[in-house]
C-alpha atoms as a PDB file:
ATOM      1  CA  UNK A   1     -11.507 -70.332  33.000  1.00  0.00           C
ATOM      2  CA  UNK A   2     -10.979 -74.061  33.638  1.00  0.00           C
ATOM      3  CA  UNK A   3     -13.897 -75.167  31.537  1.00  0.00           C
ATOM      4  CA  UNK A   4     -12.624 -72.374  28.808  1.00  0.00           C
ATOM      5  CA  UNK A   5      -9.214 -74.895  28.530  1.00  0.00           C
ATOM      6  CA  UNK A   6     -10.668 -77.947  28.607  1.00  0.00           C
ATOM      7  CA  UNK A   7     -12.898 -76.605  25.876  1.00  0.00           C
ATOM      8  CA  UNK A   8      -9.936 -76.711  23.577  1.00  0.00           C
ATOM      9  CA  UNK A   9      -9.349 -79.646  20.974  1.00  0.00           C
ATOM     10  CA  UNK A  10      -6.812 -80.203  17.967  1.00  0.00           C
ATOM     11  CA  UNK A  11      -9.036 -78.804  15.778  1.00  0.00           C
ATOM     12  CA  UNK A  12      -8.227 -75.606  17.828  1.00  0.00           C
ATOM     13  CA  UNK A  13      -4.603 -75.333  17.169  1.00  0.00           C
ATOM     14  CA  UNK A  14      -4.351 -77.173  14.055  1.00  0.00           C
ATOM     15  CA  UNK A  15      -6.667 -74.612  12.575  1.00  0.00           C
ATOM     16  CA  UNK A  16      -4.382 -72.067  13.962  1.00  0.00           C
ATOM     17  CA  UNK A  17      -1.139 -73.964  12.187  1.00  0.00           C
ATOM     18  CA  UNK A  18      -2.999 -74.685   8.751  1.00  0.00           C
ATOM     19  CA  UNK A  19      -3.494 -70.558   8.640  1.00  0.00           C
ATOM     20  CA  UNK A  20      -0.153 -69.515   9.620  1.00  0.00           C
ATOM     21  CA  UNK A  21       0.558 -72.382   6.800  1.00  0.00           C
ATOM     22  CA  UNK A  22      -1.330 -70.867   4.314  1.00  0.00           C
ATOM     23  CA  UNK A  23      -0.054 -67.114   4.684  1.00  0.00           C
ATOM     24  CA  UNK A  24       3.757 -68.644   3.964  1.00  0.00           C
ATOM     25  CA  UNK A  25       2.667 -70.793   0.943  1.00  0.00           C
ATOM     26  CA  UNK A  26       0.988 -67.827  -0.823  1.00  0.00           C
ATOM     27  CA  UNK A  27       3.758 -64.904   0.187  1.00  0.00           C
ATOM     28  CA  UNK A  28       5.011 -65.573  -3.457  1.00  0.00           C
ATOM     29  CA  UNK A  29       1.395 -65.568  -5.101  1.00  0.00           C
ATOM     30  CA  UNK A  30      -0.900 -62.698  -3.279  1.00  0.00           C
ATOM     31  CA  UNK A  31       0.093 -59.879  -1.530  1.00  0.00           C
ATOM     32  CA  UNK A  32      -1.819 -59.880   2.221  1.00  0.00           C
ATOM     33  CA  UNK A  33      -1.166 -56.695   4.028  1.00  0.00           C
ATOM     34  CA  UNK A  34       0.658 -57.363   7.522  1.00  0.00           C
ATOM     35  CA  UNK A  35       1.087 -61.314   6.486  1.00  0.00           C
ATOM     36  CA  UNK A  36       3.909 -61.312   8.652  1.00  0.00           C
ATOM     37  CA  UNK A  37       2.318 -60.108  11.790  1.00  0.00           C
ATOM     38  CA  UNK A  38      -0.427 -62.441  10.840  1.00  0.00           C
ATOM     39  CA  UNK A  39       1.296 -65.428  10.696  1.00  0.00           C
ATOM     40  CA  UNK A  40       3.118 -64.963  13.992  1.00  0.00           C
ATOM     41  CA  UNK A  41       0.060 -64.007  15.530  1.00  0.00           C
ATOM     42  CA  UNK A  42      -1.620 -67.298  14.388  1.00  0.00           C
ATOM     43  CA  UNK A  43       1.370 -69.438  15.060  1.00  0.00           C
ATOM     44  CA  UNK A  44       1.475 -67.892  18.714  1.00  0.00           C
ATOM     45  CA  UNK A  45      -2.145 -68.973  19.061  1.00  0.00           C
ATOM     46  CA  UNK A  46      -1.528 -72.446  17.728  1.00  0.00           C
ATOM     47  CA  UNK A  47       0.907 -73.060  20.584  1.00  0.00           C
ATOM     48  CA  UNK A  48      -0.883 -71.536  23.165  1.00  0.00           C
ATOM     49  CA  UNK A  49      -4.159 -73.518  21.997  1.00  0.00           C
ATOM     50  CA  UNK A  50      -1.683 -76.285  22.093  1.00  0.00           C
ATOM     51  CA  UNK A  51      -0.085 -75.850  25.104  1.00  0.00           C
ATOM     52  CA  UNK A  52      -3.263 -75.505  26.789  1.00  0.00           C
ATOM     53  CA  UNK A  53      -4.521 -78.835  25.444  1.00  0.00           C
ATOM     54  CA  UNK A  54      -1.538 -80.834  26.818  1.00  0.00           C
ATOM     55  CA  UNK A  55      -2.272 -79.043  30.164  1.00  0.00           C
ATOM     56  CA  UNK A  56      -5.887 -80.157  30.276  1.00  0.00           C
ATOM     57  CA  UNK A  57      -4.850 -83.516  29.491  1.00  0.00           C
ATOM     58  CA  UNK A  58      -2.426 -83.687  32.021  1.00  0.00           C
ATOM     59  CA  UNK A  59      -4.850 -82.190  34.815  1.00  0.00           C
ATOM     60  CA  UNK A  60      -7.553 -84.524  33.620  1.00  0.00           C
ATOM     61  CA  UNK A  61      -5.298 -88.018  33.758  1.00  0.00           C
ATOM     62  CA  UNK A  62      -4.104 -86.296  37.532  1.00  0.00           C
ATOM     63  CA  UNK A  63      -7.117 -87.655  39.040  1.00  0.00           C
ATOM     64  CA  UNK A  64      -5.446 -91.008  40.580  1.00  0.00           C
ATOM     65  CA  UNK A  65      -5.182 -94.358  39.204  1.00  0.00           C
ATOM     66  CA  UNK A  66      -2.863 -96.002  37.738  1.00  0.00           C
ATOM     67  CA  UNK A  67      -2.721 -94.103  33.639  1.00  0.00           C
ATOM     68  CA  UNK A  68       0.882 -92.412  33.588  1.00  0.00           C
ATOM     69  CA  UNK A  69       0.806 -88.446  32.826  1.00  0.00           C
ATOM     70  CA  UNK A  70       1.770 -87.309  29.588  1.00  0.00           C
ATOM     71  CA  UNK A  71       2.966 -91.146  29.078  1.00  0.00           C
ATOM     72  CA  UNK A  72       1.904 -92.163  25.996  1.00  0.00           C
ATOM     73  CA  UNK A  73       2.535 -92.445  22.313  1.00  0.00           C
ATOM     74  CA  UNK A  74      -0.360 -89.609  21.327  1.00  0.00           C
ATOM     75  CA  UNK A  75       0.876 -87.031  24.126  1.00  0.00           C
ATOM     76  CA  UNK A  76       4.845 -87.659  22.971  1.00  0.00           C
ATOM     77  CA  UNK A  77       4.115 -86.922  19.639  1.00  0.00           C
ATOM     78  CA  UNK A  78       2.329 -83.726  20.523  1.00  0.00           C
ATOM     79  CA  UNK A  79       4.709 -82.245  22.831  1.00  0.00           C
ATOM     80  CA  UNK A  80       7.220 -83.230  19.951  1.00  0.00           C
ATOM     81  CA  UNK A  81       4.705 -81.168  17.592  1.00  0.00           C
ATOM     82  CA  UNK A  82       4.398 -78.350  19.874  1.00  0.00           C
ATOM     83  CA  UNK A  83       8.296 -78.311  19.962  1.00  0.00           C
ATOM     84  CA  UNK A  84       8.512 -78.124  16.187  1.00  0.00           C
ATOM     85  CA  UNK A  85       5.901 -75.431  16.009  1.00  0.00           C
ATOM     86  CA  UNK A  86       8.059 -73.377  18.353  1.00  0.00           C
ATOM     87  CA  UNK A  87      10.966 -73.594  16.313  1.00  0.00           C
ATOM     88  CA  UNK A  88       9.000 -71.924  13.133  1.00  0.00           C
ATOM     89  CA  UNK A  89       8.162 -69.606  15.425  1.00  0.00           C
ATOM     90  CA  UNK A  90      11.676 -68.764  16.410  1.00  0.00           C
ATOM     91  CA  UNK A  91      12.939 -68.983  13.098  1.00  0.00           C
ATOM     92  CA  UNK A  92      10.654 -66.994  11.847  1.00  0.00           C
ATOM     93  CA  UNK A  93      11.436 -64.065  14.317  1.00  0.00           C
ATOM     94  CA  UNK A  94      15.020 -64.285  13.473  1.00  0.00           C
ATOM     95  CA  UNK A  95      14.151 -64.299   9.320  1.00  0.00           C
ATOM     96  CA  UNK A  96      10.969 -63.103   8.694  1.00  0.00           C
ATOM     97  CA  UNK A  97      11.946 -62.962   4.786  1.00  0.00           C
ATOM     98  CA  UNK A  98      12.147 -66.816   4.408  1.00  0.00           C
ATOM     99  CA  UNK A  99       9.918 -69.408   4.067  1.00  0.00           C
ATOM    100  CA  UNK A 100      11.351 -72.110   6.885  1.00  0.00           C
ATOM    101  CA  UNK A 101       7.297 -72.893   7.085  1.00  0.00           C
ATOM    102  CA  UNK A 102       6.565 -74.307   3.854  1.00  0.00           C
ATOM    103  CA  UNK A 103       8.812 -76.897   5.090  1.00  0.00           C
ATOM    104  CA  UNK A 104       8.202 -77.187   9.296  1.00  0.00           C
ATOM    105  CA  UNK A 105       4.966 -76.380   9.439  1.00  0.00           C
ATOM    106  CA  UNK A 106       3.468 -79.061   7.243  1.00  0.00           C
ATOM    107  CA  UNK A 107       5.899 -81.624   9.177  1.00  0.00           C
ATOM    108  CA  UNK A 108       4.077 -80.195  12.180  1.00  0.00           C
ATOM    109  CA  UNK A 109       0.577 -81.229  11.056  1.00  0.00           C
ATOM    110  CA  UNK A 110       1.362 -84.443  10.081  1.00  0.00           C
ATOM    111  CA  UNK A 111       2.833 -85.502  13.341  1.00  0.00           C
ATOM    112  CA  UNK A 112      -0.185 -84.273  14.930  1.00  0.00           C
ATOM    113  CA  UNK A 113      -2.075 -86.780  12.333  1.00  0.00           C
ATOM    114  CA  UNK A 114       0.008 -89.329  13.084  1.00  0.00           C
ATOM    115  CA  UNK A 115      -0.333 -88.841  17.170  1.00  0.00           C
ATOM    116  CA  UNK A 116      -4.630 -88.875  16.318  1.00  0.00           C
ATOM    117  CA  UNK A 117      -3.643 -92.411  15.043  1.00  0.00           C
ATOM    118  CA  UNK A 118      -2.442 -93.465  18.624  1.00  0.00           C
ATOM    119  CA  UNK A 119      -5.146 -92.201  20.222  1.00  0.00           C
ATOM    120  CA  UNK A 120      -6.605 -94.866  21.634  1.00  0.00           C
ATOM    121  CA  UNK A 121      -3.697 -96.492  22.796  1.00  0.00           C
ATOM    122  CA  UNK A 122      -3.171 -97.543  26.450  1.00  0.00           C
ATOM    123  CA  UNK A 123      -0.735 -95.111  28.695  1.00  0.00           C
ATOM    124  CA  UNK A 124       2.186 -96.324  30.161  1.00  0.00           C
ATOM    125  CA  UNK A 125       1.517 -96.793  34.020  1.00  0.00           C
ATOM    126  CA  UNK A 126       2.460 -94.319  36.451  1.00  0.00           C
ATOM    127  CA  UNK A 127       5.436 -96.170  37.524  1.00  0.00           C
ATOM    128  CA  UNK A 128       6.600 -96.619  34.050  1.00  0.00           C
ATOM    129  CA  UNK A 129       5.693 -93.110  33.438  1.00  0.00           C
ATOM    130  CA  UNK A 130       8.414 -91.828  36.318  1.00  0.00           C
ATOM    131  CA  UNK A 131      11.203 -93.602  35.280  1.00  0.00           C
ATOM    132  CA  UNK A 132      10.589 -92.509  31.540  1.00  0.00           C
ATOM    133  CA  UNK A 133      10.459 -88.638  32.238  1.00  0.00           C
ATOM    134  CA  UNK A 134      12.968 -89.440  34.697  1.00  0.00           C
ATOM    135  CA  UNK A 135      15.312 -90.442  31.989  1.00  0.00           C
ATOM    136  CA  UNK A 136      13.892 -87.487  29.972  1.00  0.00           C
ATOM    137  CA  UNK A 137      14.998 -84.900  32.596  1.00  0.00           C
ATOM    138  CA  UNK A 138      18.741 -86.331  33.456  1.00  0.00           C
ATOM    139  CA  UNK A 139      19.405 -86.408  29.882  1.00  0.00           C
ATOM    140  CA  UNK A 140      18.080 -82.641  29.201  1.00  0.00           C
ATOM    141  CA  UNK A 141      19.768 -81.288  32.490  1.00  0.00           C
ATOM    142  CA  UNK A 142      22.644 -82.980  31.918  1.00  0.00           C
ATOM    143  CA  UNK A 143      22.899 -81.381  28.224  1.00  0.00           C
ATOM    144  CA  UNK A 144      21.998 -78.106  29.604  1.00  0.00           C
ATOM    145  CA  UNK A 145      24.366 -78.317  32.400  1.00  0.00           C
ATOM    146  CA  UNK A 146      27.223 -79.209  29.424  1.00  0.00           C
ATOM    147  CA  UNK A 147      26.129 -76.382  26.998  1.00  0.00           C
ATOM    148  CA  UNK A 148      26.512 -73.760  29.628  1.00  0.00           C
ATOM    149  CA  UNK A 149      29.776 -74.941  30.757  1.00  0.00           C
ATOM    150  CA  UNK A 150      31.105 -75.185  27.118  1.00  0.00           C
ATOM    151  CA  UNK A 151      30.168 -71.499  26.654  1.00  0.00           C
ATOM    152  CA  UNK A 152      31.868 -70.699  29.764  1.00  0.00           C
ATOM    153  CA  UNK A 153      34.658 -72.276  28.636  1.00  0.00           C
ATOM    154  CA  UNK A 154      34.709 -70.635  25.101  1.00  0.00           C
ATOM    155  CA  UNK A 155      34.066 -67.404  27.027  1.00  0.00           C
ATOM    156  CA  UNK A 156      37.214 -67.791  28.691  1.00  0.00           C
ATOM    157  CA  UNK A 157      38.890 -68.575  25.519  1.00  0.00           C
ATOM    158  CA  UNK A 158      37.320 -65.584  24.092  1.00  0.00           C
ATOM    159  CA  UNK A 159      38.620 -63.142  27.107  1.00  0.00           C
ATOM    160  CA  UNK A 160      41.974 -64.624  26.416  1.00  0.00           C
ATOM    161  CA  UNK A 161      42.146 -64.391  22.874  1.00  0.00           C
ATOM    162  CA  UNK A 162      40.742 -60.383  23.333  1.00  0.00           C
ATOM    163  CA  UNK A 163      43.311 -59.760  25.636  1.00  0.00           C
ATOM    164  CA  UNK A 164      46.405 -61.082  23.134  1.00  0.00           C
ATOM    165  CA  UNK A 165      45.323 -59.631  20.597  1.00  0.00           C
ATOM    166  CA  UNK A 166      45.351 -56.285  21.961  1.00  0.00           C
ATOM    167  CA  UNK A 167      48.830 -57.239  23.617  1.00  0.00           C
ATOM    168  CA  UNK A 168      49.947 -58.428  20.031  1.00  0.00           C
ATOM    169  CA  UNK A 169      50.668 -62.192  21.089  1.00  0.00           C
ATOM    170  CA  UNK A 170      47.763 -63.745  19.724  1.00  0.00           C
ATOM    171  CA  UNK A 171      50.182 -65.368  16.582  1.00  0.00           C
ATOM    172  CA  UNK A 172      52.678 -66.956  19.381  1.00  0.00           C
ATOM    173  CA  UNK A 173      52.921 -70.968  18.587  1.00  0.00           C
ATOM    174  CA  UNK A 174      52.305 -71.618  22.395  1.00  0.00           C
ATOM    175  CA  UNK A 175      48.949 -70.796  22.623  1.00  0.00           C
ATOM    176  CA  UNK A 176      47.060 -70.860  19.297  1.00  0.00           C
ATOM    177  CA  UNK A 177      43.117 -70.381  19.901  1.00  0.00           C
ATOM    178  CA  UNK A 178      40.126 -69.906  17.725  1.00  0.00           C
ATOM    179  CA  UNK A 179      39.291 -67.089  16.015  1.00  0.00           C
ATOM    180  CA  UNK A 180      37.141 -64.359  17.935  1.00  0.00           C
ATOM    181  CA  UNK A 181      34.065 -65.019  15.409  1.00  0.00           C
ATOM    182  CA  UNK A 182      34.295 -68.527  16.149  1.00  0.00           C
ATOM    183  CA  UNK A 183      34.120 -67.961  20.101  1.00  0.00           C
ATOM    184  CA  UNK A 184      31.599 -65.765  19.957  1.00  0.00           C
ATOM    185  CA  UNK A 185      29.260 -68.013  17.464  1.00  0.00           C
ATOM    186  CA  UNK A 186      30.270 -70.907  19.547  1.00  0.00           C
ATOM    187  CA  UNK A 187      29.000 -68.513  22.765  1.00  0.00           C
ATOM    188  CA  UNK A 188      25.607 -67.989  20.994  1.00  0.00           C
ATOM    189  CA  UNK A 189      24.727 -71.667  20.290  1.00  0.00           C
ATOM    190  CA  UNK A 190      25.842 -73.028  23.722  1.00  0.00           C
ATOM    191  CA  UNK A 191      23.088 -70.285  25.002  1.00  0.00           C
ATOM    192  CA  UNK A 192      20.402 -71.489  22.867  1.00  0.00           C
ATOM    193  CA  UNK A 193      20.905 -75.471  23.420  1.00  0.00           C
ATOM    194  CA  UNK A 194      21.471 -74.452  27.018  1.00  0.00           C
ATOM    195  CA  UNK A 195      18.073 -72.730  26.936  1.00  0.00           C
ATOM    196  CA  UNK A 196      16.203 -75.502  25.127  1.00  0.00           C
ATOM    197  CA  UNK A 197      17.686 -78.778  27.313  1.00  0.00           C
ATOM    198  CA  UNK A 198      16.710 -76.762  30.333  1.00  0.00           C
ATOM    199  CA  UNK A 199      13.266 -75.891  29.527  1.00  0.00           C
ATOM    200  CA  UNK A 200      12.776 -79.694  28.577  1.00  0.00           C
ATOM    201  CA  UNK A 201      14.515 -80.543  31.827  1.00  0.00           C
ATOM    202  CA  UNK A 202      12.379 -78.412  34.057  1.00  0.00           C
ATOM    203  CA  UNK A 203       9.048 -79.687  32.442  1.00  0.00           C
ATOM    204  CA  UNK A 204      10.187 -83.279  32.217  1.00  0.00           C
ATOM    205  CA  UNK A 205      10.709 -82.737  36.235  1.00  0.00           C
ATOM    206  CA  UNK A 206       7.223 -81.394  36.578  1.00  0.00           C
ATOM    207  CA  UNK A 207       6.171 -84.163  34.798  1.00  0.00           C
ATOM    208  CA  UNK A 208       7.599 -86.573  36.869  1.00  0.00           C
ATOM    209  CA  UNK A 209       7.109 -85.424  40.160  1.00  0.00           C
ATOM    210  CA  UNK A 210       3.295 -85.138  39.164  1.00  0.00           C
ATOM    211  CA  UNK A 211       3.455 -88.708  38.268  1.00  0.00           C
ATOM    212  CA  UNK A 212       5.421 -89.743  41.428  1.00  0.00           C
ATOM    213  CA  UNK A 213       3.680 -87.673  43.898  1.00  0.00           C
ATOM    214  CA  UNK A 214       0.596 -86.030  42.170  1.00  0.00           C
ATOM    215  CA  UNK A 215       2.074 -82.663  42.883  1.00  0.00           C
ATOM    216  CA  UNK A 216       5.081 -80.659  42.546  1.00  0.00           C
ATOM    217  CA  UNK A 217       7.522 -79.963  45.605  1.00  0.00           C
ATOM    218  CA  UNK A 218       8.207 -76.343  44.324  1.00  0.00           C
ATOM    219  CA  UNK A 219      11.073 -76.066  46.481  1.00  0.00           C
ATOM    220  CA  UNK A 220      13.317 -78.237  45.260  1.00  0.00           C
ATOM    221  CA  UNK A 221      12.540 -76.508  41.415  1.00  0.00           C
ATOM    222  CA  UNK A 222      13.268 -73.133  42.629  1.00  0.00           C
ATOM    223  CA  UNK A 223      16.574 -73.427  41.414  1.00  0.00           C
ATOM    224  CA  UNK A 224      16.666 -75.008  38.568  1.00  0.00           C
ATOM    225  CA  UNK A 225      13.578 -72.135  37.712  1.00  0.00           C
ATOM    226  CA  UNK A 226      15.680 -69.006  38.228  1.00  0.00           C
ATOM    227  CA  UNK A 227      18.837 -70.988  36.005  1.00  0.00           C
ATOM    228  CA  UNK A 228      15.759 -71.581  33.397  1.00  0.00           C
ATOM    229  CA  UNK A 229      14.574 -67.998  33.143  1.00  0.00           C
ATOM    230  CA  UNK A 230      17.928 -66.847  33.011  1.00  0.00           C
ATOM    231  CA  UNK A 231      18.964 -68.183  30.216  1.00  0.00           C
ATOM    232  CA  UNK A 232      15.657 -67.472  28.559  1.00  0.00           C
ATOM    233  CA  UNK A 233      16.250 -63.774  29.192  1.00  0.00           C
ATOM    234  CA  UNK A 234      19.849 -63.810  28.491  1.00  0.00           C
ATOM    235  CA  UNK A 235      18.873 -65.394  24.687  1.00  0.00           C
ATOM    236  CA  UNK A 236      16.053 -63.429  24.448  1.00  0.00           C
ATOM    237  CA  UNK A 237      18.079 -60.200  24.551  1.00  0.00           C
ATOM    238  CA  UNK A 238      20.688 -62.206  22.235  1.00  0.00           C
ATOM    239  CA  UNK A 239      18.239 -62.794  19.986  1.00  0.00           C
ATOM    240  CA  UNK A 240      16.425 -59.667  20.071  1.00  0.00           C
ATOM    241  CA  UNK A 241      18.791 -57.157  20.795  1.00  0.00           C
ATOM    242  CA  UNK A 242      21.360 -56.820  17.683  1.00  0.00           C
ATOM    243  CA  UNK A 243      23.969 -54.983  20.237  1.00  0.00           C
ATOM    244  CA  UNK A 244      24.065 -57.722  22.243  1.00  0.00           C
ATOM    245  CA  UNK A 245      25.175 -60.202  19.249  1.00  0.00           C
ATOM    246  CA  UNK A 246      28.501 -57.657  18.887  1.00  0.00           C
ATOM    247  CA  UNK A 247      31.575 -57.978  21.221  1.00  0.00           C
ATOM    248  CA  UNK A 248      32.211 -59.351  24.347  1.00  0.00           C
ATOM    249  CA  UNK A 249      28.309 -58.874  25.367  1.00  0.00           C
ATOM    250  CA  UNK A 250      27.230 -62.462  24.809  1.00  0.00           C
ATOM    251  CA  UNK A 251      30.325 -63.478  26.574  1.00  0.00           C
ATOM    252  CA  UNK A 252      29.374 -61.867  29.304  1.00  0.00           C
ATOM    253  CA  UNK A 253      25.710 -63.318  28.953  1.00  0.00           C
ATOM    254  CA  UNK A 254      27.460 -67.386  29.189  1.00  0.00           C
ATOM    255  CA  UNK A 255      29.645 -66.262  32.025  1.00  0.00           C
ATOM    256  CA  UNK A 256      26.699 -65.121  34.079  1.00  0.00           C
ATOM    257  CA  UNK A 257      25.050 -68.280  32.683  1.00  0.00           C
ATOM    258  CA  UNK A 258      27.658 -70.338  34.642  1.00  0.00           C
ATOM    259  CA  UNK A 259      27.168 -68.460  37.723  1.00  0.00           C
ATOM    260  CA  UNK A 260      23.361 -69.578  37.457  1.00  0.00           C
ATOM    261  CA  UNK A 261      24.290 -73.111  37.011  1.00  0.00           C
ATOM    262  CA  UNK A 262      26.829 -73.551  39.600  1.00  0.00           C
ATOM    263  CA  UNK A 263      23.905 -72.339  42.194  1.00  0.00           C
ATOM    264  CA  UNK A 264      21.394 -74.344  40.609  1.00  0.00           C
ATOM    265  CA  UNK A 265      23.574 -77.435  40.648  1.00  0.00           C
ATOM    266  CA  UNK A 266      24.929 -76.490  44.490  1.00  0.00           C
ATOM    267  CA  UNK A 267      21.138 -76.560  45.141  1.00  0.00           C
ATOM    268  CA  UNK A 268      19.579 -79.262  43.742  1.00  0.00           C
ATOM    269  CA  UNK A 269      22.742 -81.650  44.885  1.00  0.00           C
ATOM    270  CA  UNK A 270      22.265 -80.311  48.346  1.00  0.00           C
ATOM    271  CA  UNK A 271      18.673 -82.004  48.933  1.00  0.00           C
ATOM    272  CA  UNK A 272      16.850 -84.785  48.628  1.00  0.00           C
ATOM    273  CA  UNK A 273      15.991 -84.423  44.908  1.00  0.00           C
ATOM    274  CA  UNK A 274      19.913 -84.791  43.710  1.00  0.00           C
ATOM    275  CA  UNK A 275      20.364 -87.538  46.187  1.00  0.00           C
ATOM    276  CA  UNK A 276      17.335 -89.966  45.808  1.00  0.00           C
ATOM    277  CA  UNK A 277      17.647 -93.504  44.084  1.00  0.00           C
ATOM    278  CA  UNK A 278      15.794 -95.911  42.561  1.00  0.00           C
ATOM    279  CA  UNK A 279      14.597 -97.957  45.591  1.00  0.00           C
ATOM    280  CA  UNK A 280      13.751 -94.956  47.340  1.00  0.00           C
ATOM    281  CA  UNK A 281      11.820 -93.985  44.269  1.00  0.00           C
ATOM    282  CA  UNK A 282       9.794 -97.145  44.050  1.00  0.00           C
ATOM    283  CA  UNK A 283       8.785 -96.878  47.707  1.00  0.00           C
ATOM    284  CA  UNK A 284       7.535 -93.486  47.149  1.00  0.00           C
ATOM    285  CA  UNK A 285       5.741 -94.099  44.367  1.00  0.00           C
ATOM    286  CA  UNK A 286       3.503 -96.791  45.943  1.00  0.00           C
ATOM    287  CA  UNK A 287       0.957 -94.492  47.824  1.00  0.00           C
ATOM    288  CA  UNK A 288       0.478 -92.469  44.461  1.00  0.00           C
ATOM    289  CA  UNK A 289      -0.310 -96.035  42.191  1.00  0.00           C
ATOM    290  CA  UNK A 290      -2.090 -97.342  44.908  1.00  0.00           C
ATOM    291  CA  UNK A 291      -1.806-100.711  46.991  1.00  0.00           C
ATOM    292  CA  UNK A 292      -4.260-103.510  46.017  1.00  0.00           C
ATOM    293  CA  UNK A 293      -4.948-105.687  48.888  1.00  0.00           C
END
């Protein structure tokens, strides 16, 4: 199985891209029997094919020395790639009757062209590499951690605003809020930037505690796991499940959402990972970069 992943090359993925490419370009111009399921099936194995690359490069550069992981121009660009690729995907889902590809995917493929270009360059170090996807996971947990608690809060407006209209006070001058559409839209886009910043968080933490240590302390990611695959499963059925889109139902979704984050940040603030700082950091990361005499 390892040898079947390290196996995999660009050529692997972009192949998979340039198809899924293809079958959007010509949906005006021939008529392919299940094109739809064919281009998600293709675009699903571009990103695994892609994902799977980026894994193999990371477990290859794990191997000591000094080369940061996932620290350079060519991996950035890819991940960026992979992330672009993902949002076809999603779009795609949501309206299968467009054609949002003729316009991401070939932005996809030429970021991937451009990364081949900075191939050859030289990593950052690993020391350099930890403070960058340090940076990288504050800023996306700190976005996550403000989408979820502005969908709580429009939740609350939303409960509010339910409950005078059905008492008949909702056109009083003292408290004027938005419209119930507005909440619940407002709801459904905290979830999904919620969703995205934490899934960037949680790898950008893998990322760095690879770098920093060489392996991850999965105890201290526990948490900030189960708040991930929450909100994965509470968009999923948002996004999936048309019910769920109706009513106080996504409401209820961001509430529960809040719940998640308020352990998750109780958690991670309660140990060593919330507390450590930067000279604790560079003493830690010495044994990983190795000492020269």
């Amino acid at each position: 199985m390892g040898s079947f992943f390290f196996g995999i090359s660009l050529t692997c993925f972009v192949g998979s891209y340039v198809v899924a490419m293809l079958l959007d370009l010509t949906r005006s111009a021939v008529q392919i029997p299940g094109r739809g399921l064919l281009t998600i099936v293709f675009t699903v194995a571009g990103l695994f094919a892609h994902a799977a690359y980026l894994v193999a490069r990371a477990v290859g550069q794990n191997t000591g020395g000094d080369i940061g992981l996932l620290a350079g121009w060519y991996d950035w660009s890819l991940l960026v790639a992979w992330g672009m690729a993902a949002c076809f995907l999603i779009l795609y889902l949501r309206r299968p009757d467009t054609s949002v590809g003729v316009f991401l995917l070939p932005t996809v493929l030429v970021v991937v062209g451009l990364a081949s270009l900075t191939r050859d360059w030289t990593p950052f170090s690993r020391v350099e590499a930890v403070g960058l996807w340090r940076t990288v996971h504050g800023l996306a947990m700190m976005v996550g951690a403000a989408s979820v608690l502005l969908g709580f809060i429009a939740g609350l407006m939303y409960l509010t605003q339910a409950h005078r209209l059905k008492l008949k006070k909702a056109g009083r001058r003292r408290l004027k809020l938005p419209a119930l559409e507005w909440l619940q839209g407002m709801n459904r886009h905290c979830l999904v930037v919620s969703t995205a910043a934490v899934a960037v968080g949680v790898m950008a933490g893998v990322v760095m505690n690879l770098n920093q240590w060489g392996n991850v302390p999965w105890n201290e990611v526990v948490l900030p796991l189960i708040l991930f695959a929450w909100l994965l499963a509470a968009t999923s059925v948002e996004f999936f499940y048309r019910p769920a889109r109706e009513g106080r139902k996504i409401v209820y979704l961001t509430l529960a959402s809040f719940g998640f984050l308020v352990l998750a940040m109780y958690g991670v603030l309660s140990s060593e990972h919330g507390r450590s700082s930067v000279e604790t950091l560079s003493v830690r990361v010495a044994p990983v970069v190795g000492e020269k005499s």
